[in-house]
N, C-alpha and C. Protein backbone atom coordinates (compact mmCIF):
# COMPACT_ATOMS: atom_id res chain seq x y z
N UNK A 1 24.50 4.24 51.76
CA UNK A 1 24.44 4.23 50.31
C UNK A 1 24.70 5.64 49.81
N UNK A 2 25.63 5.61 48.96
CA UNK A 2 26.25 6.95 48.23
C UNK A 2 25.21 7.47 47.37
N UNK A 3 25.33 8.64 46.76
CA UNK A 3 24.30 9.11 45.80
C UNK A 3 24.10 8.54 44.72
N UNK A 4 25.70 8.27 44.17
CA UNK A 4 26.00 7.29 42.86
C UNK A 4 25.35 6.06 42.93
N UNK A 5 25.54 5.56 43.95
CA UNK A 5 24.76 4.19 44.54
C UNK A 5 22.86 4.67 43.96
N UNK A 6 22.79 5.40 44.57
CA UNK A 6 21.00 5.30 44.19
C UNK A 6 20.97 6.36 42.70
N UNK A 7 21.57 6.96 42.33
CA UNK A 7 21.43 7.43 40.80
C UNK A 7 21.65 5.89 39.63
N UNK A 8 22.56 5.23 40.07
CA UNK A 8 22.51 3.71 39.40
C UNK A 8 21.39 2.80 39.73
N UNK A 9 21.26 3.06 41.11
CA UNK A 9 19.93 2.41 41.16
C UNK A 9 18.61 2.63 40.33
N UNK A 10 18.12 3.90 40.50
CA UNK A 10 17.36 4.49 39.82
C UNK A 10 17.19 4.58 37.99
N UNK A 11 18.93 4.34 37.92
CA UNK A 11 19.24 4.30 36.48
C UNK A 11 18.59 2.40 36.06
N UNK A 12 19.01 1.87 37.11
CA UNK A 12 18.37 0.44 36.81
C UNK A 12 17.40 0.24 36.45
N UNK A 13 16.59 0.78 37.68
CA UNK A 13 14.86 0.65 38.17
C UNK A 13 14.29 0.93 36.27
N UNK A 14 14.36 2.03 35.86
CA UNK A 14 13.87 2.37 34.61
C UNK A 14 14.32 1.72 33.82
N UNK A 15 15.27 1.51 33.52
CA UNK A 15 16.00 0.69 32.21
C UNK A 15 14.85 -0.97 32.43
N UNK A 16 14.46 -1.18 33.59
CA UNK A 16 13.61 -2.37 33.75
C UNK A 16 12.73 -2.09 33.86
N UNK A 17 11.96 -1.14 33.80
CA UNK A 17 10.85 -0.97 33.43
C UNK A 17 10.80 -0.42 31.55
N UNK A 18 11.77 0.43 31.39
CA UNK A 18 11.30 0.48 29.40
C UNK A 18 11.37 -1.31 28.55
N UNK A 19 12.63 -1.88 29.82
CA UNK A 19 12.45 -3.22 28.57
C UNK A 19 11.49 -3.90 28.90
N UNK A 20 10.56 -3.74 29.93
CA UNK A 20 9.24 -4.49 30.14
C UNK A 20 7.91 -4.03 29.86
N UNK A 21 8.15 -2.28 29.71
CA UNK A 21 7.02 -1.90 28.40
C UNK A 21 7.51 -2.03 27.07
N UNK A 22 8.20 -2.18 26.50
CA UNK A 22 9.06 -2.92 25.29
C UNK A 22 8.25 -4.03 24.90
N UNK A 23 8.52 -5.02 26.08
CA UNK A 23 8.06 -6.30 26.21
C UNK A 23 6.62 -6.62 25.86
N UNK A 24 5.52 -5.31 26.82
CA UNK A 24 4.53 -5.81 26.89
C UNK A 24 3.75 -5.33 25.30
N UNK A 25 4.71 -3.93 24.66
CA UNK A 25 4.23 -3.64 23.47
C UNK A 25 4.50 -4.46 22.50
N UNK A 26 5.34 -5.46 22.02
CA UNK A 26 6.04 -6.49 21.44
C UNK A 26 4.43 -7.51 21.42
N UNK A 27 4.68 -7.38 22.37
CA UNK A 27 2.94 -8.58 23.10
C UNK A 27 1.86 -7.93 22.57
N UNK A 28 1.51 -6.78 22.70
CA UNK A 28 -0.03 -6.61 22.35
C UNK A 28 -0.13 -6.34 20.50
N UNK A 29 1.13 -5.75 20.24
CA UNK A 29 0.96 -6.14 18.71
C UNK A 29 1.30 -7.35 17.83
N UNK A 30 1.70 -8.38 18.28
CA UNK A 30 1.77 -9.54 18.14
C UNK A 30 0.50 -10.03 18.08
N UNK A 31 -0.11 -9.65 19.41
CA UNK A 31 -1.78 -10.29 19.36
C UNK A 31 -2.37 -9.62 18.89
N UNK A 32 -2.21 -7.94 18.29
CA UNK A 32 -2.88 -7.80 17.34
C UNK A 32 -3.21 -8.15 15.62
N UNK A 33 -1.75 -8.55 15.93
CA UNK A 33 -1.43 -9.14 14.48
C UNK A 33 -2.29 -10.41 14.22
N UNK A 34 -2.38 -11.36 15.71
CA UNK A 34 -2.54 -12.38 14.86
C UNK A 34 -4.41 -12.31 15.16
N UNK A 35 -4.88 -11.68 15.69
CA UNK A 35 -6.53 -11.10 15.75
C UNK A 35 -6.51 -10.56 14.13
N UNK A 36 -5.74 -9.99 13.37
CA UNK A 36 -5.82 -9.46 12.25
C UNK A 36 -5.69 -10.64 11.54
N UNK A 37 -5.16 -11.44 11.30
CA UNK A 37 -4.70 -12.57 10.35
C UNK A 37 -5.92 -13.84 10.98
N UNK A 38 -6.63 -13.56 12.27
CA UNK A 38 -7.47 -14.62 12.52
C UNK A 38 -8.78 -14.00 11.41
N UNK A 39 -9.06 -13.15 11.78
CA UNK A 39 -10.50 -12.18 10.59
C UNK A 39 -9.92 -12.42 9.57
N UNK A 40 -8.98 -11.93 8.89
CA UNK A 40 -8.81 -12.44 7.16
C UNK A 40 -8.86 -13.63 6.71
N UNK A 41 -8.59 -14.44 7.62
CA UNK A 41 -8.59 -16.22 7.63
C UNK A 41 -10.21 -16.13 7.80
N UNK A 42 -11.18 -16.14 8.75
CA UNK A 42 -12.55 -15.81 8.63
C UNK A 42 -13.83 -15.67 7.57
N UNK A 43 -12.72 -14.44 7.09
CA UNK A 43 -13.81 -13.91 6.08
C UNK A 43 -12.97 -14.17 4.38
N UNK A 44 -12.02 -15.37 4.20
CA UNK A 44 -11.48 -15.69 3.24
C UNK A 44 -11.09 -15.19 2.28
N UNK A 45 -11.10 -15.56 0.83
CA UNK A 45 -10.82 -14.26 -0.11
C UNK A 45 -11.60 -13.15 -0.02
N UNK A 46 -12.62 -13.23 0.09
CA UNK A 46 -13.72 -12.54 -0.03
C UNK A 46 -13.32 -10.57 0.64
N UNK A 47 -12.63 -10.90 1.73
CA UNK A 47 -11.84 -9.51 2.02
C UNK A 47 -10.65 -9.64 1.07
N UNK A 48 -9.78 -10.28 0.74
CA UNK A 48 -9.37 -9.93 -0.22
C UNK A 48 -9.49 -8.81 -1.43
N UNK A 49 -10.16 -9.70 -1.83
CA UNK A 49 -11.06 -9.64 -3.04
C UNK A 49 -11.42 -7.77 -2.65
N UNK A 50 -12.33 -7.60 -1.77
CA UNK A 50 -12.92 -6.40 -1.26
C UNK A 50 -11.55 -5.44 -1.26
N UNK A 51 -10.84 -5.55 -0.61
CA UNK A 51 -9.57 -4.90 -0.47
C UNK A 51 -9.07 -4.43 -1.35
N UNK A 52 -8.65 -5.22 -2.67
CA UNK A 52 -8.29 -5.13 -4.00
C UNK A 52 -9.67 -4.41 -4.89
N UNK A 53 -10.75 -4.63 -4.60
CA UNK A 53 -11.79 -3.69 -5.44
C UNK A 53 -11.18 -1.72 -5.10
N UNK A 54 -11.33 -2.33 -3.97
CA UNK A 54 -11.38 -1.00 -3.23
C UNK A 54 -10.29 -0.25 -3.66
N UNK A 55 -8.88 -0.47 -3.78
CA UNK A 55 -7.68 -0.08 -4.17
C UNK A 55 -7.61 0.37 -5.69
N UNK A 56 -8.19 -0.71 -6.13
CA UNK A 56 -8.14 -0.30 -7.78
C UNK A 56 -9.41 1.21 -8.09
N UNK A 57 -10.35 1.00 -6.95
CA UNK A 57 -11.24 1.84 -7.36
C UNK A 57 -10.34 3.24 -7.14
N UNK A 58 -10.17 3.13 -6.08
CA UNK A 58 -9.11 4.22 -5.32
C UNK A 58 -8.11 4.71 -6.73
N UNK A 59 -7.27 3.87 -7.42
CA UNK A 59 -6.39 4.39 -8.30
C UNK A 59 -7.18 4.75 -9.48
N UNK A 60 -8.24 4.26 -9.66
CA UNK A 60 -8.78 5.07 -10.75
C UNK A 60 -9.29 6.14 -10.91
N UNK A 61 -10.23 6.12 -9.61
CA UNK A 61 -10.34 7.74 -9.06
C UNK A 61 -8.99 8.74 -9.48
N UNK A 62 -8.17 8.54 -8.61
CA UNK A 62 -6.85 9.25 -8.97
C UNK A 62 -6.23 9.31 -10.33
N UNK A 63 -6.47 8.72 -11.23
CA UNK A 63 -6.05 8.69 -12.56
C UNK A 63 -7.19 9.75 -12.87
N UNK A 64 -8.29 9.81 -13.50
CA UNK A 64 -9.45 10.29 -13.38
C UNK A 64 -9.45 12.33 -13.25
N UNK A 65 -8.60 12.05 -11.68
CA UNK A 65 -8.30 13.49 -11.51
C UNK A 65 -7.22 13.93 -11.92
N UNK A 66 -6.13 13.36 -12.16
CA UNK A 66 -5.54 13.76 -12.69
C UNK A 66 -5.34 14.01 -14.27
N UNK A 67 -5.99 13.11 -14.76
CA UNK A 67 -6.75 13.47 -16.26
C UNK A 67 -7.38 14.69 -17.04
N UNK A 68 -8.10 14.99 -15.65
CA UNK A 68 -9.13 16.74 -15.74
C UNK A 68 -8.10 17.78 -15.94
């Protein structure tokens, strides 16, 4: 086996391993996603709701200072 022979090889070996950490990152945020969308389903509007308090409080604050 030539050098070229195992520099392609080697060039393989990795190229199959990034598309299979690719793969497995594709996977764990997928399942993080849907662990995220299982809790908001959970806790119903109600995080909503919380989310949106929180935001508006947030922009008013900031209006507020920028007012002074």
């Amino acid at each position: 086996m030539g050098i070229a022979d195992q520099f392609k090889d080697k060039a393989q070996e990795l190229a199959d391993q990034a598309k299979e950490k690719v793969g497995q990152a594709k996977d764990q945020a997928s399942e993080r996603g849907s662990q995220a969308h299982d809790r908001d389903q959970d806790h119903g509007s109600d995080a909503s709701t919380g989310l949106r308090d929180r935001a508006q409080d947030a922009k008013d604050q900031a209006r507020e200072r920028f007012d002074r």
